[in-house]
Protein backbone atom coordinates (compact mmCIF):
# COMPACT_ATOMS: atom_id res chain seq x y z
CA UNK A 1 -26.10 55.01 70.89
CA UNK A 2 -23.54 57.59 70.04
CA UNK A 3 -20.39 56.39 68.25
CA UNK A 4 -18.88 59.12 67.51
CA UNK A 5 -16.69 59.94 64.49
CA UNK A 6 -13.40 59.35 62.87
CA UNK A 7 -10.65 61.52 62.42
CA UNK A 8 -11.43 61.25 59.15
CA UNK A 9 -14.76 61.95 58.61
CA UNK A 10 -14.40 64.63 61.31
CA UNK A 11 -11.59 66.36 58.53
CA UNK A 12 -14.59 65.32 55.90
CA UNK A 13 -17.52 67.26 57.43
CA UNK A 14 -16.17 70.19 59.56
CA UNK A 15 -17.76 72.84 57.41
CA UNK A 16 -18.56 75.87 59.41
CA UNK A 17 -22.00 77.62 58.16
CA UNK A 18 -23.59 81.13 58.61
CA UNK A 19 -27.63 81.48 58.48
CA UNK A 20 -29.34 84.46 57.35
CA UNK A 21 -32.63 85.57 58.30
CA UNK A 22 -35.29 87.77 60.08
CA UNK A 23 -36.12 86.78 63.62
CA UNK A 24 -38.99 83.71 63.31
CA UNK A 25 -37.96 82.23 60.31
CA UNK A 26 -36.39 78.76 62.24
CA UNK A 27 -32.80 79.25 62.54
CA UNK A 28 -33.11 77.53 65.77
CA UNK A 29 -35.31 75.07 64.51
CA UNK A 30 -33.17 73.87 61.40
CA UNK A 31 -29.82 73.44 64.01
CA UNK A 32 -32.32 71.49 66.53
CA UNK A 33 -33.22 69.05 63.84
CA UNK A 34 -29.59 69.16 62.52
CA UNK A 35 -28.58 67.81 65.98
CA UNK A 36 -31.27 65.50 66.55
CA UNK A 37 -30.81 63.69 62.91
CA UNK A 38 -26.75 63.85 63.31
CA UNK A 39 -27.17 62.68 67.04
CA UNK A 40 -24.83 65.42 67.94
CA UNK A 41 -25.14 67.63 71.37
CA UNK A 42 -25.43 71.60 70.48
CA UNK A 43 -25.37 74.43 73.20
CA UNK A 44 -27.03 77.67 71.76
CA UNK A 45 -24.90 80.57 72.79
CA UNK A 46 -25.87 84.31 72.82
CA UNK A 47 -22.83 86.63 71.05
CA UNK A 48 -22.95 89.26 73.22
CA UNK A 49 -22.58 87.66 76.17
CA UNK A 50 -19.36 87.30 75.87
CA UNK A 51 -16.25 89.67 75.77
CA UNK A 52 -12.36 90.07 75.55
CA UNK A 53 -11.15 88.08 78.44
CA UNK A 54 -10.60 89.88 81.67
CA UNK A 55 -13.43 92.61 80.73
CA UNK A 56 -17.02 92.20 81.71
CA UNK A 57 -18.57 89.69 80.24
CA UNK A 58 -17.67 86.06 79.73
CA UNK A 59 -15.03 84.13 78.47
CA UNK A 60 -15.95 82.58 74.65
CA UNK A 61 -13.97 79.73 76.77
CA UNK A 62 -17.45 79.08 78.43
CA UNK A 63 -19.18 78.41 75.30
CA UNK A 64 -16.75 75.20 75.13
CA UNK A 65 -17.31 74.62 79.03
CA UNK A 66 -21.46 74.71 78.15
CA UNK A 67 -21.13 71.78 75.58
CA UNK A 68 -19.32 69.89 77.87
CA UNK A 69 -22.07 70.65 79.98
CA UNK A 70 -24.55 69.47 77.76
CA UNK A 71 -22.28 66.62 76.75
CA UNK A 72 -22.55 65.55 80.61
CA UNK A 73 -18.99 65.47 80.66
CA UNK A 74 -18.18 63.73 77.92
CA UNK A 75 -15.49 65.54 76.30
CA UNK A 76 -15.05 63.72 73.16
CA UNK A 77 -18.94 64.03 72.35
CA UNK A 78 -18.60 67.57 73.23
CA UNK A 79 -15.27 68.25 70.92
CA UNK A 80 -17.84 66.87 67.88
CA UNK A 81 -21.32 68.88 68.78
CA UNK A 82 -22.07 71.68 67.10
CA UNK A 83 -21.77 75.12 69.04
CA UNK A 84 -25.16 77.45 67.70
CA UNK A 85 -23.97 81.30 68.14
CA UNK A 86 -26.77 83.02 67.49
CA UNK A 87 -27.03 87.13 67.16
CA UNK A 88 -23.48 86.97 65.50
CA UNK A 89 -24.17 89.71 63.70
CA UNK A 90 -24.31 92.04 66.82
CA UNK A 91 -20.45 91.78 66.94
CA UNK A 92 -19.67 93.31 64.06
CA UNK A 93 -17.50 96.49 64.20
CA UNK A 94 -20.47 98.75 63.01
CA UNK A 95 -20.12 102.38 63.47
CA UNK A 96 -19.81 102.48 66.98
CA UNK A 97 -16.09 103.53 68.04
CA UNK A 98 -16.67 102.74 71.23
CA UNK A 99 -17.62 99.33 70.26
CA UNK A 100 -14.77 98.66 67.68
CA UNK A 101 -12.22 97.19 69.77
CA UNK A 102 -14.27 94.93 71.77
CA UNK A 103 -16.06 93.61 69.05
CA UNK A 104 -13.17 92.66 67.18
CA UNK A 105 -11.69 91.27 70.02
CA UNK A 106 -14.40 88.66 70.62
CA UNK A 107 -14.47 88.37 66.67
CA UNK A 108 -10.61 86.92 67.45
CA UNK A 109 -11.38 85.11 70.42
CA UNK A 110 -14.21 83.24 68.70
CA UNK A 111 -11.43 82.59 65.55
CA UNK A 112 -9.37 80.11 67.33
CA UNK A 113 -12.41 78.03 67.99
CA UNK A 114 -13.83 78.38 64.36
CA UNK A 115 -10.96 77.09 62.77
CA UNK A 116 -10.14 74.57 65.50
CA UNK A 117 -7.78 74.24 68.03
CA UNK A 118 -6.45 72.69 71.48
CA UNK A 119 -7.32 74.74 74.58
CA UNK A 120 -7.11 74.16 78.02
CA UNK A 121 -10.30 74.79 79.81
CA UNK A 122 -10.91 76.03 83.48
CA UNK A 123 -13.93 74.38 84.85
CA UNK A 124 -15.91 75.61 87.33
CA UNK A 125 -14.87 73.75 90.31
CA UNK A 126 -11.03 74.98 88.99
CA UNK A 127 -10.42 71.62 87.35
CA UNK A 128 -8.20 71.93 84.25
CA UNK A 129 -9.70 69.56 80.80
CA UNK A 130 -8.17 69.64 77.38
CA UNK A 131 -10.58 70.91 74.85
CA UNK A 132 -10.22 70.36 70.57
CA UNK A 133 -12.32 71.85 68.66
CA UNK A 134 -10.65 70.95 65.67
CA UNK A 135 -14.16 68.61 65.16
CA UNK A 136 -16.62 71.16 66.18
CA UNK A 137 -19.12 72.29 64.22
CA UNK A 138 -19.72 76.17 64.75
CA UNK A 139 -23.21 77.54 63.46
CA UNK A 140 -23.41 81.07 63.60
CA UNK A 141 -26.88 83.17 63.12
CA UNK A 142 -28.47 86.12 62.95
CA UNK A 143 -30.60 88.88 61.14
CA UNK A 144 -27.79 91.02 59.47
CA UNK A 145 -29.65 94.53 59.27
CA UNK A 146 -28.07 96.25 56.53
CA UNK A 147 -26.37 93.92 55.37
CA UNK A 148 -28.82 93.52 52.05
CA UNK A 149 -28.44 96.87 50.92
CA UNK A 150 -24.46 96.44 51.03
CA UNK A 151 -25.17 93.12 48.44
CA UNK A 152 -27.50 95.41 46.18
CA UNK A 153 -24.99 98.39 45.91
CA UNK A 154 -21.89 96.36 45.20
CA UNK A 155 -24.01 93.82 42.62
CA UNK A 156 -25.77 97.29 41.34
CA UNK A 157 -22.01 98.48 40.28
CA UNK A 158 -20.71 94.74 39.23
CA UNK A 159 -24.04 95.55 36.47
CA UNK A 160 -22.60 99.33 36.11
CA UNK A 161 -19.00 98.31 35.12
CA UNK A 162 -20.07 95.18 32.95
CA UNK A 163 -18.83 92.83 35.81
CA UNK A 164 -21.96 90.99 35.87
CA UNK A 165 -21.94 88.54 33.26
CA UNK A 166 -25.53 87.35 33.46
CA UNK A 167 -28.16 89.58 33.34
CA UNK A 168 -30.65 87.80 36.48
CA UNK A 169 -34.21 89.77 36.31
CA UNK A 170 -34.68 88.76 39.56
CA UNK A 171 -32.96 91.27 41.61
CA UNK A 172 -33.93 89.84 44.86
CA UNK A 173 -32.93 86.30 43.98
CA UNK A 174 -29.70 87.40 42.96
CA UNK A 175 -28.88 89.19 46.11
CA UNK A 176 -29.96 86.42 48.68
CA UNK A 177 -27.53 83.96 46.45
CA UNK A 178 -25.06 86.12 46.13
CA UNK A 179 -23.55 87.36 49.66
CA UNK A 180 -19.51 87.73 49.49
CA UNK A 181 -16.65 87.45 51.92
CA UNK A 182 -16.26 90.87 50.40
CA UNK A 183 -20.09 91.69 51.77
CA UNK A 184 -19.21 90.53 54.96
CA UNK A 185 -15.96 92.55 55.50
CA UNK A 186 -17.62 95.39 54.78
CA UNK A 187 -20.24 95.03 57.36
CA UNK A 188 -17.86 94.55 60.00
CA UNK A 189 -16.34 91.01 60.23
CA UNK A 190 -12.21 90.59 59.98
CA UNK A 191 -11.48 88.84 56.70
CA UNK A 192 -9.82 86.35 58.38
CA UNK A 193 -12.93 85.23 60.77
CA UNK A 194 -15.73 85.32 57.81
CA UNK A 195 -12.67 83.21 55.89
CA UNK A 196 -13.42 80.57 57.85
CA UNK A 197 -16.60 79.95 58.05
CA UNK A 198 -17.33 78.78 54.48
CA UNK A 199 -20.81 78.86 53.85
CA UNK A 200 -23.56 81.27 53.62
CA UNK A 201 -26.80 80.72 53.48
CA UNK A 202 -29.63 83.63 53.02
CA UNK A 203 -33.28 82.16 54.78
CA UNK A 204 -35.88 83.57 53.12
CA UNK A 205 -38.79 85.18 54.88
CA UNK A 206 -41.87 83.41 56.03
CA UNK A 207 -45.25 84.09 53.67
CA UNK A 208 -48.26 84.51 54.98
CA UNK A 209 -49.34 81.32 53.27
CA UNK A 210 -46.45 79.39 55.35
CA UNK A 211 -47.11 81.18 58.60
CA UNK A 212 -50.97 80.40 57.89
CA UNK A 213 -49.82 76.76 57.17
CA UNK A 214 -47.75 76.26 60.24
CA UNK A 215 -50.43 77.40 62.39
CA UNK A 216 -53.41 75.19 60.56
CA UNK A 217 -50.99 72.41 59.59
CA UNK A 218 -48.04 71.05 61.61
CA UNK A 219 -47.92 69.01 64.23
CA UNK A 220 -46.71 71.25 66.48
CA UNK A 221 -48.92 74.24 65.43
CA UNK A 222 -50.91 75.91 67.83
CA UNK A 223 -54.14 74.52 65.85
CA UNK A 224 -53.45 70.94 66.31
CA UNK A 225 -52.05 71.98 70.67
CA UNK A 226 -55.50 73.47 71.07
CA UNK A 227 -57.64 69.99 69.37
C-alpha cells in the first residue's frame, strides 16, 4: 500500500540523476526497477516532444499532467514519482542555429520542474490542479554522442598543464568517472539546468559475454521465453 513520504524525507532524497549510455544498455530497465522497489509511479517522457509553449509541440506541462495520469489522479503520489526523460541529450544547443533557441527554451522550461516548484496545471477536460514538484524525482537519459571526446580533450590538457594530480593508466576508466558540469556546458546544456541535476552516472557498454548471458541466462531472456 503506498504511504507516501514526509516532507522530510522528500527534502532527504530528491536527488536528480543523469544516465549515460548507448542505446540497449537498460536505462529503462534500471528506472523500472527503481520504481517498482521504491513503489513510486514513473511516466517515461520523450525530450523532443516537447517545445517552448505556444510553438509546435507540447507543453513540458504535460509531462506533469502524464504522471498524474499514471498516478490515476492521485496528485500527491504523482508530486513524489519519478518523471524518466529519456533522449535528453537531443536538446542540447549543438551546432544547429536554427535549433539554439528552442532547445534552450525547453532546457528552461524543463528547469522549473528539476529544481521543484508549484504550477498550476490545465487538464484536459480544462480543469485547473495544483502541481509541486518540489518531491519529484526527475531521471534524465540518453546516449550523449560526442560527448566522450569533449571528457578526453579537457582531461588530455588537465595531464598537459600538470592539473591532473594522479596519473590513472586507465584512460577509459578515468573518462567514464570523470564527466564535469564543465563537460556538460560545453556540449550544450545551460549551467544552470546541468546545476541541478547532481549526479552523473556513465553506463558502461554491454560485452558480448553479458549480452550472451542475458540471452542464455535470465529469466526474461529470450532462451528461457522459447523453453
Amino acid at each position: 500500500k503506498y504511504k507516501g513520504f514526509s516532507n522530510h524525507e522528500l527534502k532527504q532524497l530528491k536527488e536528480n540523476v543523469l544516465f549515460i549510455g548507448s542505446t540497449g544498455v537498460g536505462k529503462t530497465a534500471i528506472v523500472e526497477n527503481l520504481a517498482r522497489i521504491f513503489n513510486l509511479v514513473y511516466k517515461r517522457e520523450i525530450a523532443t516532444r516537447y517545445s517552448k509553449a505556444g510553438y509546435i509541440g507540447e507543453s513540458v506541462d504535460n509531462m506533469l499532467l502524464d504522471l498524474v495520469d499514471v498516478a490515476k489522479g492521485n496528485i500527491k503520489r504523482a508530486e513524489q514519482g519519478i518523471l524518466y526523460i529519456d533522449e535528453i541529450d537531443k536538446i542540447r544547443k549543438g551546432n544547429d542555429p536554427n535549433n539554439l533557441d528552442m532547445s534552450m527554451a525547453v532546457q528552461n522550461d524543463l528547469l522549473t520542474i528539476i529544481e521543484g516548484d508549484k504550477r498550476t496545471l490545465t487538464t484536459r477536460n480544462q480543469q485547473e490542479i495544483e502541481f509541486d514538484s518540489s518531491g519529484l524525482f526527475v531521471i534524465g537519459t540518453g546516449a550523449f554522442d560526442g560527448l566522450e571526446e569533449i571528457v578526453k580533450k579537457r582531461i588530455k590538457k588537465e595531464k598537459s598543464t600538470g592539473l591532473g594530480f594522479q596519473n590513472i593508466k586507465n584512460d577509459q576508466k578515468e573518462r567514464d568517472y570523470n564527466i564535469t558540469n564543465a563537460d556538460l556546458y560545453e556540449y550544450g546544456y545551460d549551467k544552470q539546468f546541468i546545476a541541478r541535476i547532481p549526479h552523473k552516472i556513465k553506463l558502461h557498454d554491454l560485452s558480448t559475454e553479458v549480452l550472451l548471458n542475458i540471452i542464455k541466462d535470465s529469466k526474461d531472456g529470450y532462451t528461457n521465453l522459447c523453453k
